[in-house]
Each structure stands twice: as C-alpha cells, then as structure tokens.
N, C-alpha and C. Protein backbone atom coordinates (compact mmCIF):
# COMPACT_ATOMS: atom_id res chain seq x y z
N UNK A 1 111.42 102.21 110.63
CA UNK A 1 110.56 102.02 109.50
C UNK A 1 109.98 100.61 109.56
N UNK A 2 108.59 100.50 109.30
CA UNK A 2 108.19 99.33 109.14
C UNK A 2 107.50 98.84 108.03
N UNK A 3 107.50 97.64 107.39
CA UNK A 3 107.59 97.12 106.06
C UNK A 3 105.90 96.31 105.89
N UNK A 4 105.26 95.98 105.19
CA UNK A 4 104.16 95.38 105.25
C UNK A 4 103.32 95.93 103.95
N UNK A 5 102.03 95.35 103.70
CA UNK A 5 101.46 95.69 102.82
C UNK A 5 100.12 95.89 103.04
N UNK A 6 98.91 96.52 102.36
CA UNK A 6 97.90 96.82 102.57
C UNK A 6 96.81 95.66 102.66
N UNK A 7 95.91 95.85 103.20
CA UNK A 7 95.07 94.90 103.32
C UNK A 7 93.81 95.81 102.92
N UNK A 8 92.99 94.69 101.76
CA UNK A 8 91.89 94.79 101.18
C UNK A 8 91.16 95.72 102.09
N UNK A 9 90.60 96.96 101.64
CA UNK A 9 89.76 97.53 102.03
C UNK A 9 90.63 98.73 102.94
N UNK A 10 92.10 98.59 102.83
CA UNK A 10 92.78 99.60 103.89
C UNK A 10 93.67 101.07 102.86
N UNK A 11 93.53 102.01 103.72
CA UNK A 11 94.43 103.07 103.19
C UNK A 11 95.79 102.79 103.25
N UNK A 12 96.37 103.97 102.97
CA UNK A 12 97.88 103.14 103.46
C UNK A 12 98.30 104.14 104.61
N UNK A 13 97.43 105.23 105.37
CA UNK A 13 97.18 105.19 106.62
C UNK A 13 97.32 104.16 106.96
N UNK A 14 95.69 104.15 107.04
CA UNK A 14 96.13 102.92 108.28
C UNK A 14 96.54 101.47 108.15
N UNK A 15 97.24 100.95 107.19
CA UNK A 15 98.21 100.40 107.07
C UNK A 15 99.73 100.57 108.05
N UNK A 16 99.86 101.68 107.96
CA UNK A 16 101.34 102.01 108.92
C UNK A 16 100.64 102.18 109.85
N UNK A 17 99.50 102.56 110.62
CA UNK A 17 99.28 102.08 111.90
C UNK A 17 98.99 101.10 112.58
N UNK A 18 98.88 100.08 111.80
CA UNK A 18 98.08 98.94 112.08
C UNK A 18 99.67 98.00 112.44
N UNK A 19 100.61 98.28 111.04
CA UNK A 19 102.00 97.39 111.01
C UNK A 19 103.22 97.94 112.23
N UNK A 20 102.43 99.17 112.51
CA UNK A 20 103.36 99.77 113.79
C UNK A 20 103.07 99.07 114.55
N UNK A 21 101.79 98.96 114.95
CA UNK A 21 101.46 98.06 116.25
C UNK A 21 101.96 96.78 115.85
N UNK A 22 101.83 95.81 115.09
CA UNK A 22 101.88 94.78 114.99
C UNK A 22 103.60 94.20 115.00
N UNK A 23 104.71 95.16 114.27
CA UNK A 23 105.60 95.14 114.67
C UNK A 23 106.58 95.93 115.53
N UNK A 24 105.86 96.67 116.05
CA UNK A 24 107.25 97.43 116.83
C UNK A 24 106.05 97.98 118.22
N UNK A 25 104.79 97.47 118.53
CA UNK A 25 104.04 97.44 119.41
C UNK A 25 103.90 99.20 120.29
N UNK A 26 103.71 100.35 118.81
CA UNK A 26 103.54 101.60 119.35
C UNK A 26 102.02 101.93 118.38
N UNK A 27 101.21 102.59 119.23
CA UNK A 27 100.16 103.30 118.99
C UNK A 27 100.69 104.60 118.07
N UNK A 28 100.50 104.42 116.76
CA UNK A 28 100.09 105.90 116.03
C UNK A 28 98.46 106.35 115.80
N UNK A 29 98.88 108.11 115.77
CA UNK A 29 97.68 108.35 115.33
C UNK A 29 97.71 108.89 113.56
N UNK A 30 96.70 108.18 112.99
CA UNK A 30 96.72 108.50 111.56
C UNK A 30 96.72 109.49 111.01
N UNK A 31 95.78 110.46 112.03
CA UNK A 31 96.25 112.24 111.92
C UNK A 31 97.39 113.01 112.30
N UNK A 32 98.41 111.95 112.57
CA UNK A 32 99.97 112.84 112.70
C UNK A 32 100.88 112.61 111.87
N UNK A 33 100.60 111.62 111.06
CA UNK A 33 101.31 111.56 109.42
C UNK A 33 100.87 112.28 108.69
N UNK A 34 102.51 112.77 108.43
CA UNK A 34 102.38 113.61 107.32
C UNK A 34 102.79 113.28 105.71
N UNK A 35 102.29 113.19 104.86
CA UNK A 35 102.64 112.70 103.58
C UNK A 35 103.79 113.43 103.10
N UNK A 36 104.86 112.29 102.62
CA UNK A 36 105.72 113.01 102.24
C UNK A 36 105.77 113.18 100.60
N UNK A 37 105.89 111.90 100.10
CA UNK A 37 105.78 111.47 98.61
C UNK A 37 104.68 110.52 98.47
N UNK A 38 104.31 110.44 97.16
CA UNK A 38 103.52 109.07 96.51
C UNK A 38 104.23 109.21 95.04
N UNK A 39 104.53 107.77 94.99
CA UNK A 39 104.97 107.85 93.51
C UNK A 39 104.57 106.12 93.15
N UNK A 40 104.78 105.70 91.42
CA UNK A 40 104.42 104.32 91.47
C UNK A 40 105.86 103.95 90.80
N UNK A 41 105.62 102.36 90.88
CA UNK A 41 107.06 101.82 90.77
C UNK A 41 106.23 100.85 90.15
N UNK A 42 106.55 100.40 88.70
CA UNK A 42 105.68 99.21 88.23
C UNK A 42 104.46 99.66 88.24
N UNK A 43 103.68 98.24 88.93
CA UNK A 43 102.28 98.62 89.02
C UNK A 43 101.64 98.67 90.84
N UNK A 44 102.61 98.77 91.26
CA UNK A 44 102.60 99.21 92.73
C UNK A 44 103.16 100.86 93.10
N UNK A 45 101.96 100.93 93.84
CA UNK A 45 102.00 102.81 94.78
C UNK A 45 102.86 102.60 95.94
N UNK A 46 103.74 103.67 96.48
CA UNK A 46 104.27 103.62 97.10
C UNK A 46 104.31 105.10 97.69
N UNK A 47 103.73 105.19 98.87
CA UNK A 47 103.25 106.29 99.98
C UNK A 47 104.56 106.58 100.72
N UNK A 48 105.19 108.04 101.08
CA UNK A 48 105.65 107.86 102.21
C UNK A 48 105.61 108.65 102.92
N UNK A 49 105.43 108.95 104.30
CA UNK A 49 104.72 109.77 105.47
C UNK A 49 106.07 109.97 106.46
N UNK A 50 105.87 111.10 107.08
CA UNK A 50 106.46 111.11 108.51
C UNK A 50 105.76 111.30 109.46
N UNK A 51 106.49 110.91 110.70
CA UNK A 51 105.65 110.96 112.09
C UNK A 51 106.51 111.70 112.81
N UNK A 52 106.38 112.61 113.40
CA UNK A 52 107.44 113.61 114.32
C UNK A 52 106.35 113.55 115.92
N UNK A 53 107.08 112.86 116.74
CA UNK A 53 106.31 112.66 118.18
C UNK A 53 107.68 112.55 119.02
N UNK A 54 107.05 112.32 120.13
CA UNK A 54 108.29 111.96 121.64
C UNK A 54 107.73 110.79 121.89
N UNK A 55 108.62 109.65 122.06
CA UNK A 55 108.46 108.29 122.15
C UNK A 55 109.54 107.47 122.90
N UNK A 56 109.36 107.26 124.00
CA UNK A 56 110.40 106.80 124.66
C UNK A 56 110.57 105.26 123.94
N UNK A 57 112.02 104.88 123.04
CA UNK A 57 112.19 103.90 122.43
C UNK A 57 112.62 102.70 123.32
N UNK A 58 112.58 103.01 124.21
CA UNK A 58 113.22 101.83 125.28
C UNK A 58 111.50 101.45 125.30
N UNK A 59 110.59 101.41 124.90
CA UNK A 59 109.18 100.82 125.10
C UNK A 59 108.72 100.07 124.26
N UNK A 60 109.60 100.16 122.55
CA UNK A 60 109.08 99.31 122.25
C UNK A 60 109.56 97.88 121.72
N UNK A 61 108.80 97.08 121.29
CA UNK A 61 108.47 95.72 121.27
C UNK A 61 109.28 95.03 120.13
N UNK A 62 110.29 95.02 119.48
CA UNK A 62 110.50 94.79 118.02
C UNK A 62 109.98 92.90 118.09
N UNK A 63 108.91 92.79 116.74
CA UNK A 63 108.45 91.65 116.57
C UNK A 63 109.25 90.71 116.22
C-alpha cells in the first residue's frame, strides 16, 4: 500500500498511479483498479481500490 495525497487537478486514480511509481517504482494501469469503497472521514474522502496483476516483487524499488 502506498500513502500520499492528491494533487490539484488529480483523481485519486491517478494519484495511486503516480505514488506507485514514485514510491515503490511499478507502472499501474488506471484501468485495472478496481474501486472498492469511498467513504468521508471529517472533511477528507477516502477512496479505496484494488489491483489484482502478476508482478514480480523482487523488481521493485521501495523509496
């Protein structure tokens, strides 16, 4: 799982693709998340998706 927040003008797609790459240095595609929940907490949304792929983990990068 990777942690981060949206940036002006971003979904929260591609938010988790963008923070994948940036921390754990793997290419997602935004069309293989699947939404799991959205709910709000306060005055913050909170999305959550799965990704079901084959990914050899010995590849990636932890930041």
């Amino acid at each position: 799982m990777t942690g981060g927040s949206v940036i002006l003008g971003e979904n929260s797609k591609d938010t988790i693709v963008r923070e994948s790459k940036e921390e754990l240095d793997i290419d997602i595609n935004a069309n293989d998340l699947k939404l799991i929940t959205k709910f709000k907490t306060g005055n913050v949304w909170i999305d959550t998706y799965i990704l079901k792929c084959d990914y050899d983990i010995s590849k990636m990068k932890f930041q």
